[in-house]
C-alpha atoms as a PDB file:
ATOM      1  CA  UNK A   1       0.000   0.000   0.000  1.00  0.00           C
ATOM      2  CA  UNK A   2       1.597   3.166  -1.221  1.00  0.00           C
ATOM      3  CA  UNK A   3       0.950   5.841   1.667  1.00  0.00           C
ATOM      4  CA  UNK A   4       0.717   9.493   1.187  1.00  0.00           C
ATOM      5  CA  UNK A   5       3.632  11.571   1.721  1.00  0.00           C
ATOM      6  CA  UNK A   6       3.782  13.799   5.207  1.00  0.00           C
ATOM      7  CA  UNK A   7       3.097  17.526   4.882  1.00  0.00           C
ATOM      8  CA  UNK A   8       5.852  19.580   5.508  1.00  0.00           C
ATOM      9  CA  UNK A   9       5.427  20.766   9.001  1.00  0.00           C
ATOM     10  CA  UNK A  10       5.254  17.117  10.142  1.00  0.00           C
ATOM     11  CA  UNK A  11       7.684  15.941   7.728  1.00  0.00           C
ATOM     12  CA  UNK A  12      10.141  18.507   9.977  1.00  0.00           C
ATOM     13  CA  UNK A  13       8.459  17.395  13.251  1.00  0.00           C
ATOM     14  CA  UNK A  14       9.756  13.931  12.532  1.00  0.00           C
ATOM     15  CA  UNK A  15      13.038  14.773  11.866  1.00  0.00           C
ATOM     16  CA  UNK A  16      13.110  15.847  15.762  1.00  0.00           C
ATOM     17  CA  UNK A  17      11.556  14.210  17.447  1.00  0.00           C
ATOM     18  CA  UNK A  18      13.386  12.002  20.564  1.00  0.00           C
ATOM     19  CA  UNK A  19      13.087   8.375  21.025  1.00  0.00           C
ATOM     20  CA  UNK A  20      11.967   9.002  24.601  1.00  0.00           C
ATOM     21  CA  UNK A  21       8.798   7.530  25.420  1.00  0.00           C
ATOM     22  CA  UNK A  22       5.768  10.022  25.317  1.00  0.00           C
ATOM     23  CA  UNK A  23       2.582  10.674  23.680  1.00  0.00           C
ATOM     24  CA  UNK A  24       1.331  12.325  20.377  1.00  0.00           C
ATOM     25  CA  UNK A  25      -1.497  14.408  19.254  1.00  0.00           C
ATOM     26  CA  UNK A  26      -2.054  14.617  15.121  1.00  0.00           C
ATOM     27  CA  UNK A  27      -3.784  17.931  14.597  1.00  0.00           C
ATOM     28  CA  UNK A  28      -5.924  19.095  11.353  1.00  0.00           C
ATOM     29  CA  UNK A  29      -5.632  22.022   9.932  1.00  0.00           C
ATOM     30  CA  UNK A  30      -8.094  24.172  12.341  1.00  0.00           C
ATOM     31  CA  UNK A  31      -5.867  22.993  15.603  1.00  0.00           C
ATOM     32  CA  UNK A  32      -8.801  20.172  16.238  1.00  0.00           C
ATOM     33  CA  UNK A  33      -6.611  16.629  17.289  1.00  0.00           C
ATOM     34  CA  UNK A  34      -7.954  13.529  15.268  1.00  0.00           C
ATOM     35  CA  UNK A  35      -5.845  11.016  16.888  1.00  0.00           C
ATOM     36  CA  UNK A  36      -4.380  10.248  20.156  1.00  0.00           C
ATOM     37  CA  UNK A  37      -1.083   7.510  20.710  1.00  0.00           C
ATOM     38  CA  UNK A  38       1.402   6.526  22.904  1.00  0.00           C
ATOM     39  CA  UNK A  39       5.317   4.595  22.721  1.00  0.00           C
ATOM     40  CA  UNK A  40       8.115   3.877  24.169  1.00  0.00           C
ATOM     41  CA  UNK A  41      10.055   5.428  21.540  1.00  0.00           C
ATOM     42  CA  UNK A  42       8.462   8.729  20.180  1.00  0.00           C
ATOM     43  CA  UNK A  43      10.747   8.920  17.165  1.00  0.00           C
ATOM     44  CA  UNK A  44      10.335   5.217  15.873  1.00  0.00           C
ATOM     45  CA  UNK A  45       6.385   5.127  16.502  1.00  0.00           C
ATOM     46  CA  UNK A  46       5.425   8.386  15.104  1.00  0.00           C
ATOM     47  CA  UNK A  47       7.952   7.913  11.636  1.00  0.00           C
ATOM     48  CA  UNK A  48       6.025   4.428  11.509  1.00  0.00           C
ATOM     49  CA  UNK A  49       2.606   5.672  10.465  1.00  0.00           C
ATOM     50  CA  UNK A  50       4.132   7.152   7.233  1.00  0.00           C
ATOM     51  CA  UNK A  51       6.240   3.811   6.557  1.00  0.00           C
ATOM     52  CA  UNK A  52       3.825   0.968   7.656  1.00  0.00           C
ATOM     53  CA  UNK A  53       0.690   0.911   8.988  1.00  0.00           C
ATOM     54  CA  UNK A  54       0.283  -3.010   9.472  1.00  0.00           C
ATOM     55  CA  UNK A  55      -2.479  -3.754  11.102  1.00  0.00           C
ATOM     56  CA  UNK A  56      -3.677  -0.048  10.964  1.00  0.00           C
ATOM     57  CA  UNK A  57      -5.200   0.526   7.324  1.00  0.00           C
ATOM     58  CA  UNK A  58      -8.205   2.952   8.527  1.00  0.00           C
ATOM     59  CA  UNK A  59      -5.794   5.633   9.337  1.00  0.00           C
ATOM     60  CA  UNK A  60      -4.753   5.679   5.587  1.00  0.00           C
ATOM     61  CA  UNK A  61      -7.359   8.571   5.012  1.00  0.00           C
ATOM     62  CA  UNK A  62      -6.452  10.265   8.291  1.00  0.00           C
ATOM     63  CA  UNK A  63      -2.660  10.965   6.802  1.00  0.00           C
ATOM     64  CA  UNK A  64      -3.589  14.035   4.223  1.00  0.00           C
ATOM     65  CA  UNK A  65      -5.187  15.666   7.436  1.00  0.00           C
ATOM     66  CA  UNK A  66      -2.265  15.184   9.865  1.00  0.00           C
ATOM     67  CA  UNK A  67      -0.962  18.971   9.659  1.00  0.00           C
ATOM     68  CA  UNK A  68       1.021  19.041  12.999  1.00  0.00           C
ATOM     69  CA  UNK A  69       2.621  16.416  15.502  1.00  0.00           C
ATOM     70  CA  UNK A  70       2.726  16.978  18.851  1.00  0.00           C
ATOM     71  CA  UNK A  71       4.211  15.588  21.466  1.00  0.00           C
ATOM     72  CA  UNK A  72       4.740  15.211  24.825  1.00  0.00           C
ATOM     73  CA  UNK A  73       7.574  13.433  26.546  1.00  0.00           C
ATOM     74  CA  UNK A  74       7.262  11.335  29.502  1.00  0.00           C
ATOM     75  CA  UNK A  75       9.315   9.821  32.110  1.00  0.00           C
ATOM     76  CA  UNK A  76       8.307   5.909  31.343  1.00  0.00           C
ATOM     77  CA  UNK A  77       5.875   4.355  28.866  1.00  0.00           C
ATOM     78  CA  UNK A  78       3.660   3.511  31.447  1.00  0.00           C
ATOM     79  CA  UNK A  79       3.402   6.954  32.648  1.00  0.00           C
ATOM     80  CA  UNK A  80       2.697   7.950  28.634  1.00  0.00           C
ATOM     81  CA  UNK A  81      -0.115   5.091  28.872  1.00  0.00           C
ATOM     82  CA  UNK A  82      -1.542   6.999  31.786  1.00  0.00           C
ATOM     83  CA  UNK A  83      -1.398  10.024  29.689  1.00  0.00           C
ATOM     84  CA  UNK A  84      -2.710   8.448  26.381  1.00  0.00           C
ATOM     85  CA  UNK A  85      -5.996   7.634  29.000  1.00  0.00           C
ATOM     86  CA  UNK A  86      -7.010  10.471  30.296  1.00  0.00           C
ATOM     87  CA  UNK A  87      -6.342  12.594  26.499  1.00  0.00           C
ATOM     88  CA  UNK A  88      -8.674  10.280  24.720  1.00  0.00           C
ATOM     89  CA  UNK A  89     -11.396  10.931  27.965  1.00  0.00           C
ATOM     90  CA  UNK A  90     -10.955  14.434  27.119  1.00  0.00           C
ATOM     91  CA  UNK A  91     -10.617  14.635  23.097  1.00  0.00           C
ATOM     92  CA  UNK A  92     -13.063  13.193  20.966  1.00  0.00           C
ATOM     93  CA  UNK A  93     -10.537  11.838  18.502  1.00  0.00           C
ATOM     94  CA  UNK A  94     -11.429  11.282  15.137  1.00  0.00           C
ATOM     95  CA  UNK A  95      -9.357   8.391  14.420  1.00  0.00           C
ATOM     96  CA  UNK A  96      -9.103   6.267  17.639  1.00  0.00           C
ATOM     97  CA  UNK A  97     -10.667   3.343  17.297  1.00  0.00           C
ATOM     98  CA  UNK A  98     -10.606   2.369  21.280  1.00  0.00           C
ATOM     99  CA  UNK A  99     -10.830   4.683  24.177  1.00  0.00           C
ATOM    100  CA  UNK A 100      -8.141   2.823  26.152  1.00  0.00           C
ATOM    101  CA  UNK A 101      -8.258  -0.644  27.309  1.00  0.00           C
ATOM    102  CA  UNK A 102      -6.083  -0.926  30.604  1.00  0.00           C
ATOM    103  CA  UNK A 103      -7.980  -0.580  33.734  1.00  0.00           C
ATOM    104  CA  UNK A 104      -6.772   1.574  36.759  1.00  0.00           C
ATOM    105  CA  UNK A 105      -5.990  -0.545  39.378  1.00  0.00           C
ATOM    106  CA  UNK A 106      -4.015  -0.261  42.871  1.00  0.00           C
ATOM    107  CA  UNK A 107      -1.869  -2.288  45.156  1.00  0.00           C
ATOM    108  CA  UNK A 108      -2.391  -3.002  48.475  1.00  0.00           C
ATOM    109  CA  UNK A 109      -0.044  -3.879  50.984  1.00  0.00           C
ATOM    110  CA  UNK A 110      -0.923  -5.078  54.569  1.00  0.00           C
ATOM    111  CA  UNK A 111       1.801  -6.132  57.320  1.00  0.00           C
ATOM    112  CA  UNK A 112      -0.491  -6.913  59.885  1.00  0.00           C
ATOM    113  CA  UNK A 113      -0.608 -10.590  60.855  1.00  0.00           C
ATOM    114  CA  UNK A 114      -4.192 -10.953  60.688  1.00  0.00           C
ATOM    115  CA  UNK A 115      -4.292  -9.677  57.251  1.00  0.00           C
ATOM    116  CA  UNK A 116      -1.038  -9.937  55.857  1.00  0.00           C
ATOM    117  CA  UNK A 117      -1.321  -9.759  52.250  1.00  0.00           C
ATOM    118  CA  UNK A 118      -0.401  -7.901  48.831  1.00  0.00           C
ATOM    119  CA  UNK A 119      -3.736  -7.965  46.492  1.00  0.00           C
ATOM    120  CA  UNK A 120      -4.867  -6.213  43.291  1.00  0.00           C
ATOM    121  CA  UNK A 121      -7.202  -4.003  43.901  1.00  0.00           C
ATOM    122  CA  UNK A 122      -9.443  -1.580  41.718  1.00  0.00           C
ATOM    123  CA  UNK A 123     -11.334   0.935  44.246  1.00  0.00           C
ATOM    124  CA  UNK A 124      -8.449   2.206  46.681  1.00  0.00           C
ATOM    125  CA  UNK A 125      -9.707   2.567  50.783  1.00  0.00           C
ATOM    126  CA  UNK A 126      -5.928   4.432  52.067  1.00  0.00           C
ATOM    127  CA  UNK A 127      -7.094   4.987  55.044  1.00  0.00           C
ATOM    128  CA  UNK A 128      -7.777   1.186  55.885  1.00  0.00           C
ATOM    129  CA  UNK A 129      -4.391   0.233  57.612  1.00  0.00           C
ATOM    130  CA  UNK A 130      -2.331  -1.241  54.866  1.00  0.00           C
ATOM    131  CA  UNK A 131       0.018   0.663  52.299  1.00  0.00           C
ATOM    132  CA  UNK A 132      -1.397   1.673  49.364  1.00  0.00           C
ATOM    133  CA  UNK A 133       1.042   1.940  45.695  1.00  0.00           C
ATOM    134  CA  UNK A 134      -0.348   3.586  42.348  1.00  0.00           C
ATOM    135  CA  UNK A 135      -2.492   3.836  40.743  1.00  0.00           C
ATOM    136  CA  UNK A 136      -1.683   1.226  37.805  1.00  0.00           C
ATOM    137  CA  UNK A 137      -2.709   0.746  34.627  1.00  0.00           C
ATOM    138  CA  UNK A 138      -3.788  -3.092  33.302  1.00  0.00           C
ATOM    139  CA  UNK A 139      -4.692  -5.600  35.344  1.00  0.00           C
ATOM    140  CA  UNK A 140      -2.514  -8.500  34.206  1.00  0.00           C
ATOM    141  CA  UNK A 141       0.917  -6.798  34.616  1.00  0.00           C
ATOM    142  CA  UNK A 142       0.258  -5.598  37.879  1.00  0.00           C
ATOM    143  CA  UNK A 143      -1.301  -8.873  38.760  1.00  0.00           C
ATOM    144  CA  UNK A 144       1.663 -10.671  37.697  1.00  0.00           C
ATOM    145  CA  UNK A 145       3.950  -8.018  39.352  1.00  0.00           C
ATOM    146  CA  UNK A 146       2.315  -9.128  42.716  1.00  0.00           C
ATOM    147  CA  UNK A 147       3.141 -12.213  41.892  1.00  0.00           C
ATOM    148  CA  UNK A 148       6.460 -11.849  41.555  1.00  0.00           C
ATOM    149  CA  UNK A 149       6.480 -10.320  44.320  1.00  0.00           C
ATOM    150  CA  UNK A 150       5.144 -12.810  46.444  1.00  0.00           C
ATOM    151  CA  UNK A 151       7.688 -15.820  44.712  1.00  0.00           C
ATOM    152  CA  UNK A 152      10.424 -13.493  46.233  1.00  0.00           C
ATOM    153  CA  UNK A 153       8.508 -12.465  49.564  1.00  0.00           C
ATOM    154  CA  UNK A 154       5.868 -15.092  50.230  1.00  0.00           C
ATOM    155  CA  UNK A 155       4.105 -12.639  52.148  1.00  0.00           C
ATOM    156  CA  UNK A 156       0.778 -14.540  52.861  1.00  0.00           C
ATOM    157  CA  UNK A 157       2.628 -16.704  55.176  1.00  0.00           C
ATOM    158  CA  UNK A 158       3.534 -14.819  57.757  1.00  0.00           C
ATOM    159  CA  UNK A 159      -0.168 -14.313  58.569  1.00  0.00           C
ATOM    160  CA  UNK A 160      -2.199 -15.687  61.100  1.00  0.00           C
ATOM    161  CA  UNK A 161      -4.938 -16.535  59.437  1.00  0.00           C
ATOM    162  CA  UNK A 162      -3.633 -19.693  56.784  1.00  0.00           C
ATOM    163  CA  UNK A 163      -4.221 -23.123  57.100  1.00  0.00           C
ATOM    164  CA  UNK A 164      -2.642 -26.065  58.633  1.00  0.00           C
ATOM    165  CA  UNK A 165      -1.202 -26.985  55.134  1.00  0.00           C
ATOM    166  CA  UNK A 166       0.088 -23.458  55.059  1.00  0.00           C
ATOM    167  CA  UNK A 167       1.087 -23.224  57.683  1.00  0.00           C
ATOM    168  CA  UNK A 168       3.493 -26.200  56.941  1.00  0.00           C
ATOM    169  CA  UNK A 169       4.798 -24.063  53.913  1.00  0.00           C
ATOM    170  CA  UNK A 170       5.596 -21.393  56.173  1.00  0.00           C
ATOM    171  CA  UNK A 171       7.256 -23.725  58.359  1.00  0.00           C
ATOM    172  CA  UNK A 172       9.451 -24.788  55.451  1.00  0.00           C
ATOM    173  CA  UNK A 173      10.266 -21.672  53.919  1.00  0.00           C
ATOM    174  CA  UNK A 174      11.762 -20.231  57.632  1.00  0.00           C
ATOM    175  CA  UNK A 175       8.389 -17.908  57.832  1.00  0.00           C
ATOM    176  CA  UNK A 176       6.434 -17.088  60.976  1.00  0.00           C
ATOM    177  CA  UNK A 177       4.012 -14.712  62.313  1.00  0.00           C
ATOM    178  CA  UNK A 178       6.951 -12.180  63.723  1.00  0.00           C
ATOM    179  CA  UNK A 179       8.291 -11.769  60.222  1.00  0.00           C
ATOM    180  CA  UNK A 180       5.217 -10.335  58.808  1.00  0.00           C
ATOM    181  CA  UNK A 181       6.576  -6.796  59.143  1.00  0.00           C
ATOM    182  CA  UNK A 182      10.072  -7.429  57.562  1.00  0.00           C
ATOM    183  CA  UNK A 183       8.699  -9.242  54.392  1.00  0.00           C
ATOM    184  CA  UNK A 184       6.189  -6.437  54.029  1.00  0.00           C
ATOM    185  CA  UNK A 185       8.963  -4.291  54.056  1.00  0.00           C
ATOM    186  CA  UNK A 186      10.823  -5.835  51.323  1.00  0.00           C
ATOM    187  CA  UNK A 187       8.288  -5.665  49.132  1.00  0.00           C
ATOM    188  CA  UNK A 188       7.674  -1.994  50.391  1.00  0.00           C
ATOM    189  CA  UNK A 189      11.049  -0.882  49.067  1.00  0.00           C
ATOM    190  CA  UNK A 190      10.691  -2.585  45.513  1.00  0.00           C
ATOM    191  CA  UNK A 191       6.725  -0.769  45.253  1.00  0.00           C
ATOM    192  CA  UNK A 192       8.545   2.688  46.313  1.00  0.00           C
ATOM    193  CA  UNK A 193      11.020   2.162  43.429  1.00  0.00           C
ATOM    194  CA  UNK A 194      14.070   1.861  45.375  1.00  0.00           C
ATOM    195  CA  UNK A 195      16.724   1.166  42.740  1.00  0.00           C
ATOM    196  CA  UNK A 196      18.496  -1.316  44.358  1.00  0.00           C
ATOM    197  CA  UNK A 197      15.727  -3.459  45.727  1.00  0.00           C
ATOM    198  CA  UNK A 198      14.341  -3.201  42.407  1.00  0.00           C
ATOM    199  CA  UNK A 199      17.109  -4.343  40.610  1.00  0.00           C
ATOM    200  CA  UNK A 200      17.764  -7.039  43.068  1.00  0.00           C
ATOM    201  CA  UNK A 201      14.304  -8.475  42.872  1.00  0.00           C
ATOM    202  CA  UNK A 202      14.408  -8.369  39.536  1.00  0.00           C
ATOM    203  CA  UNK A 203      17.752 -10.050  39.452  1.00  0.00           C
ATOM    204  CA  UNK A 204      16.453 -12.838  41.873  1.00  0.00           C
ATOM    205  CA  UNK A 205      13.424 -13.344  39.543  1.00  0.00           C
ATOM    206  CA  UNK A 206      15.640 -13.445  36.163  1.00  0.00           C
ATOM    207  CA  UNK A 207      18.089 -16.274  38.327  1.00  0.00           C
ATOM    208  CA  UNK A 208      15.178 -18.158  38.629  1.00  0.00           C
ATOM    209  CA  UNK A 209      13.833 -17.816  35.546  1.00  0.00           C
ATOM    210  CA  UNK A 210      17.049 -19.004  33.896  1.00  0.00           C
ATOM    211  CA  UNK A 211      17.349 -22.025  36.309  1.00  0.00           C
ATOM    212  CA  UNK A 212      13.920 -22.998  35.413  1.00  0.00           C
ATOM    213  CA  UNK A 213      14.747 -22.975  31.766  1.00  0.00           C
ATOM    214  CA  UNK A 214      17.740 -24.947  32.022  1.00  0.00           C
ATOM    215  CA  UNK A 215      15.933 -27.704  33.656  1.00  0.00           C
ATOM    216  CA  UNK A 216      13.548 -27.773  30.700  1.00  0.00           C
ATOM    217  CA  UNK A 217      10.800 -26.714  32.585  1.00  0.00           C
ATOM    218  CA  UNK A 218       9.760 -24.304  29.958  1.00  0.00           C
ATOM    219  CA  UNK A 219       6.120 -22.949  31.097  1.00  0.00           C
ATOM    220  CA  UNK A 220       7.520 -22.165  34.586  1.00  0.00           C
ATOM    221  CA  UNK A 221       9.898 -20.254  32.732  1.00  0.00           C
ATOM    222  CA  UNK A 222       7.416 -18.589  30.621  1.00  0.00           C
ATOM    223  CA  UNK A 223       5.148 -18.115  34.091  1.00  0.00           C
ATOM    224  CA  UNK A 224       8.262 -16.203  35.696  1.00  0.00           C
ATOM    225  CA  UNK A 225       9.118 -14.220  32.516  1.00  0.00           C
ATOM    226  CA  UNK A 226       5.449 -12.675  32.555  1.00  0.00           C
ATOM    227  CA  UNK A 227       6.015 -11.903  36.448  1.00  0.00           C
ATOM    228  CA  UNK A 228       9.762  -9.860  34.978  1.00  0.00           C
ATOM    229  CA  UNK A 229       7.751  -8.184  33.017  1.00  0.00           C
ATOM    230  CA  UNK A 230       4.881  -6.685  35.136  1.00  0.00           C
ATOM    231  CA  UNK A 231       7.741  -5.801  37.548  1.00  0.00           C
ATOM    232  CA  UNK A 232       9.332  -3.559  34.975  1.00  0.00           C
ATOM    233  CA  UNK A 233       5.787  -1.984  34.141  1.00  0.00           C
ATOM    234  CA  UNK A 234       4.938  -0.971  37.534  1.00  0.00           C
ATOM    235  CA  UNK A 235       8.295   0.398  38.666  1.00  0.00           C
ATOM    236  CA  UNK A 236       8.747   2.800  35.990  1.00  0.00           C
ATOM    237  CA  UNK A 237       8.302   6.564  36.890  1.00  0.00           C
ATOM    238  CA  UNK A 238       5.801   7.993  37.353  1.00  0.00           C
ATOM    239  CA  UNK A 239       4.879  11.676  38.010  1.00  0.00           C
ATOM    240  CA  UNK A 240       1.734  12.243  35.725  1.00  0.00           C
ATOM    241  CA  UNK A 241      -0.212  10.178  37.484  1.00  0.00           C
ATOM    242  CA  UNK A 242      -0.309  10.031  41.261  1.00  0.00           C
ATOM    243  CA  UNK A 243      -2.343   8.237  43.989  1.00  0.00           C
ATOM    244  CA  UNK A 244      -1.577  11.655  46.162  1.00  0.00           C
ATOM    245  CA  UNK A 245      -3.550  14.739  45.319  1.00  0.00           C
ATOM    246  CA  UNK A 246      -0.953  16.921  43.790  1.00  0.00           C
ATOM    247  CA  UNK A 247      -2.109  20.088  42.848  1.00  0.00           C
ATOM    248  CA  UNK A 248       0.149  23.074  41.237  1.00  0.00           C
ATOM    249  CA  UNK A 249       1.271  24.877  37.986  1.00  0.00           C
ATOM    250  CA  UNK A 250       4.733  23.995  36.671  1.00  0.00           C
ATOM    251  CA  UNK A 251       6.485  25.618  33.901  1.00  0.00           C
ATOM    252  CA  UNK A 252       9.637  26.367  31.965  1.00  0.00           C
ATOM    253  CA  UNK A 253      10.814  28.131  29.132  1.00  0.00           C
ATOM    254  CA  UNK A 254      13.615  26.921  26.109  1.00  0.00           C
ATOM    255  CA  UNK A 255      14.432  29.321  23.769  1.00  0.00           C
ATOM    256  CA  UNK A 256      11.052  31.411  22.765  1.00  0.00           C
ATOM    257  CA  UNK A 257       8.530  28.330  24.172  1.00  0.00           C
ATOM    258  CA  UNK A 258       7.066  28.443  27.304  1.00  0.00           C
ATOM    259  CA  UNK A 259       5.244  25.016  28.508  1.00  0.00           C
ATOM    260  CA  UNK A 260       3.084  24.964  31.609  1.00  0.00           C
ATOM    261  CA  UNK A 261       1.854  21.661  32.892  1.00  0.00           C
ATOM    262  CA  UNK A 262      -0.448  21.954  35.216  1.00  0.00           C
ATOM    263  CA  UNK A 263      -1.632  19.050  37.696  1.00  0.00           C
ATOM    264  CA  UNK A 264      -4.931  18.508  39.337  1.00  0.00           C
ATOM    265  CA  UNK A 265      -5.597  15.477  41.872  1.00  0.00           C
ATOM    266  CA  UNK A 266      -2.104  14.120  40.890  1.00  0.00           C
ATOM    267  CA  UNK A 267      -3.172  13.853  37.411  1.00  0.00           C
ATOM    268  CA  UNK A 268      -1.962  16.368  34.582  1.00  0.00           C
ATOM    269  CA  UNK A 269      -5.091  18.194  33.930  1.00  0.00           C
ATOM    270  CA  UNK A 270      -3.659  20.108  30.966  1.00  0.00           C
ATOM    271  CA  UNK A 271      -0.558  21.244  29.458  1.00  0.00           C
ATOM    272  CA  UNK A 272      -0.385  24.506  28.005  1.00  0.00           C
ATOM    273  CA  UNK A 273       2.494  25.669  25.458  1.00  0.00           C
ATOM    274  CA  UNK A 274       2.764  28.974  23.759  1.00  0.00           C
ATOM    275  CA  UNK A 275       5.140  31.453  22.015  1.00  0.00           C
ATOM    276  CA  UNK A 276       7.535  34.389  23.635  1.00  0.00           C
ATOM    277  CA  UNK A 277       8.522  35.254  27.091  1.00  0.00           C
ATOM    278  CA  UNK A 278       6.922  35.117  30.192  1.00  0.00           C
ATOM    279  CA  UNK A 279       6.982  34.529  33.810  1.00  0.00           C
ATOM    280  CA  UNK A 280       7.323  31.038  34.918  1.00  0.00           C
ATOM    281  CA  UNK A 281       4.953  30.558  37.709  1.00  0.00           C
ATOM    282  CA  UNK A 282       6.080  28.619  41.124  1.00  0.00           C
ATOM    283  CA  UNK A 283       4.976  25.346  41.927  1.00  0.00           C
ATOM    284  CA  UNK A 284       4.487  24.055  45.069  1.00  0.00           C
ATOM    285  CA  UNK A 285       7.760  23.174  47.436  1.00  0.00           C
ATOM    286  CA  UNK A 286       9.794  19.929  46.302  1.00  0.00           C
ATOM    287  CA  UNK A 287       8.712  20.597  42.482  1.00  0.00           C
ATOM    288  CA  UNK A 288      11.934  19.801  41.118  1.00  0.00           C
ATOM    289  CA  UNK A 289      10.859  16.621  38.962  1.00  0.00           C
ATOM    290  CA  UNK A 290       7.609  18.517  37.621  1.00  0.00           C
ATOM    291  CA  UNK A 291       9.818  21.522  36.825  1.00  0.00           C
ATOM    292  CA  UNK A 292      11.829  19.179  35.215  1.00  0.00           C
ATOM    293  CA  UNK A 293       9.270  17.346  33.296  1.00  0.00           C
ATOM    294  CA  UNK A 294       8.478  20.700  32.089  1.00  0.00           C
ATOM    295  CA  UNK A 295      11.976  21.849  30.982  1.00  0.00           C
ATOM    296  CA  UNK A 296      12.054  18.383  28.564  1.00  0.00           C
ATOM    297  CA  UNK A 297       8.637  19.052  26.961  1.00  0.00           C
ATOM    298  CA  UNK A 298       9.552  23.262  26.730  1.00  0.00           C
ATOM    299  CA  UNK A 299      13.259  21.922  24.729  1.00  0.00           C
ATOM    300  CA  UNK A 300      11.697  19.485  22.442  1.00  0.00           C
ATOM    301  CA  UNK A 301       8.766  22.459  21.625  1.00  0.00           C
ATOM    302  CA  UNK A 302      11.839  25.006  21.033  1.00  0.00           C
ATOM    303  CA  UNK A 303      13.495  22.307  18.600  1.00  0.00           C
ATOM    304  CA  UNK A 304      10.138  22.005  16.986  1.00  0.00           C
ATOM    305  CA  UNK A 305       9.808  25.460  16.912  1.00  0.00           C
ATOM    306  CA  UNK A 306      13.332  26.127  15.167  1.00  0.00           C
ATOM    307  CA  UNK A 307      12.463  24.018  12.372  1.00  0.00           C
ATOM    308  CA  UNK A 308       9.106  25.236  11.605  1.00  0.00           C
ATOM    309  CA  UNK A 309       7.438  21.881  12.891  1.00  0.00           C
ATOM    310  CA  UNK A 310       4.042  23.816  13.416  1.00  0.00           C
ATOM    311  CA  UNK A 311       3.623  25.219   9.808  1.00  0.00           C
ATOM    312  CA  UNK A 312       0.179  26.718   8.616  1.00  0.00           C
ATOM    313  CA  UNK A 313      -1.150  26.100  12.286  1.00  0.00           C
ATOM    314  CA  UNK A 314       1.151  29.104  13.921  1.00  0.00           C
ATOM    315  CA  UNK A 315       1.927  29.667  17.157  1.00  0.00           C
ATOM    316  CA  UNK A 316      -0.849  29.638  18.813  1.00  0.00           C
ATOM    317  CA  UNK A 317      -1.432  28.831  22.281  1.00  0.00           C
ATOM    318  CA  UNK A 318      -2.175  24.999  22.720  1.00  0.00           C
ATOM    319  CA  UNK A 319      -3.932  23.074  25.489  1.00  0.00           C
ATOM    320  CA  UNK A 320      -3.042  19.795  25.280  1.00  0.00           C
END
C-alpha cells in the first residue's frame, strides 16, 4: 500500500523528534486533534505511520489531514499510557478506534498478621491500615507483578490466618508470624522504586527464571518471565499520574517556548504551550521533577519550533 507523503510541518516534526517515550497528538488544519497515541520510543512510533501501517489501514485517510505532531515526553511508557488515558477521555478523537483498554488498578499492601497480604485491587480505601502503591494501569501486569512479588517475599505466610497446610509451607520456607513486618517491608522498598531493591528483585526473579529454563521446565519459565515483566511496568516513573492529590502549575521556558503543565488530583489536567517570554509561575515546594518534566517538553517544543514543525497552524497557544 503506497501511503501518502507527510506535509511539511510534520515531515520537519519527525526529523526531531526524541526516542523518549511520550505521547502524540495529530492535529488538522483548524488545531482540532484527530488522533491520540502513545510509545516507548516517540521517534520510531510516530515515523512508523508514514512507513507501515500493518495492522492499521483505517488511518490511511487520516494521513492528508495530519498537519502538525505533537508531542509530549514522559518519564516511562507507562506513565505515557496513563497520559494516552485520560487525552482520549478528554478529546473526541477522530481516528481512535478504542478509548483505552487498561484498567486503573491499585496495590495493596498489609503487614499486619491478621491480614497480611499484597492484592490487586481496583477501588483504593488508604485509610484502611495497609500501604497503598499507584495507581496502575492493566490488570494483568500488575497482577503478575504481585506475583512476583510474592515468589520473592511469600508474604501470605507470615499471617495468622492460613491453614494447617500453610502453615506447613511457612514452616518450610523459615516464615512465621513475627516476620510479617520485615517481608512487608521488602516488598515496600521494591513498590517505592528503590533502585536497588528493584534491581535485586528483579535479578532474583531473572536467576530463577534461567534455572527454570535450564531444567527444561519451559512454562515455569514462561510463568516467571510474565512476572519480569509486570515488575518492569509498575516500577517505571511515574509523576503524571499520582495516587496523592498533587495540585500546582509547573512551567519552563527553552528558547522562545514556554510550557506549563499543570496538575490537578495528581493527574496532569492540561498542558499549556505557547510562544515568547513570560513569567514562569512557582509550583508548590519539592517541584523539582515537575519543573523538570516541564523543561524536557519546553526543549523538544523550542526544537520544533526552530524548524518550523508547526507550519500553517502558527503559534498559537495549545492546550493539550
Amino acid at each position: 500500500m503506497r501511503l501518502p507523503e507527510p506535509r511539511p510541518a510534520v515531515k520537519r516534526a519527525l526529523a526531531v523528534l526524541p526516542h523518549r517515550p511520550g505521547v502524540y497528538l495529530m492535529r488538522d488544519e483548524t488545531g482540532r486533534v484527530i488522533y491520540i497515541g502513545r510509545s516507548g520510543d516517540l521517534a520510531v512510533r510516530t515515523r512508523s505511520y508514514w512507513h507501515d501501517l500493518r495492522d492499521r489501514p483505517h488511518l490511511v485517510r487520516m494521513l492528508p489531514r495530519v498537519e502538525w505532531l505533537e508531542p509530549v515526553v514522559c518519564a516511562s511508557e507507562h506513565e505515557a499510557a496513563f497520559l494516552e488515558s485520560d487525552l482520549l477521555d478528554r478529546h473526541r478523537s477522530r481516528y481512535n478506534r478504542t478509548l483505552g483498554m487498561e484498567s486503573c488498578v491499585w496495590l495493596r499492601l498489609d503487614a499486619r498478621t491478621q491480614s497480611a497480604g499484597l492484592d490487586v485491587i481496583h477501588e483504593p480505601e488508604p485509610r484502611d491500615g495497609a500501604r497503598w502503591f499507584g495507581p496502575y494501569l492493566g490488570w494483568e501486569p500488575v497482577r503478575q507483578a504481585a506475583a512476583g512479588l510474592l515468589r520473592l517475599h511469600p508474604l501470605r505466610y507470615a499471617g495468622s490466618s492460613i491453614s494447617r497446610t500453610e502453615r506447613e509451607l511457612a514452616r518450610s520456607l523459615g516464615i512465621s508470624q513475627q516476620d510479617a513486618v520485615a517481608v512487608a517491608s521488602k516488598i515496600e522498598r521494591v513498590l517505592l522504586r528503590e533502585p536497588a531493591a528493584v534491581a535485586g528483585a528483579l535479578r532474583t526473579l531473572e536467576e530463577a527464571r534461567d534455572r527454570a529454563a535450564d531444567r527444561m521446565m519451559f512454562e515455569f519459565a514462561a510463568e516467571i518471565q510474565e512476572e519480569i515483566r509486570g515488575l518492569l511496568w509498575i516500577t517505571q516513573p511515574q509523576k503524571l499520574s499520582l495516587l496523592d492529590p498533587v495540585d500546582g502549575d509547573f512551567g519552563a521556558e527553552a528558547g522562545t517556548v514556554r510550557v506549563v503543565i499543570s496538575l490537578r488530583g495528581g493527574r496532569m489536567a492540561q498542558r499549556h504551550v505557547s510562544l515568547g517570554p513570560h513569567a514562569v509561575p512557582p509550583g508548590p515546594d519539592g517541584d523539582g521533577a515537575w519543573s523538570e518534566l516541564a523543561r524536557e517538553n519546553a526543549e523538544l517544543m523550542s526544537r520544533l519550533a526552530a524548524v518550523d514543525a508547526v507550519g500553517p497552524l502558527g503559534w498559537r497557544k495549545f492546550r493539550t
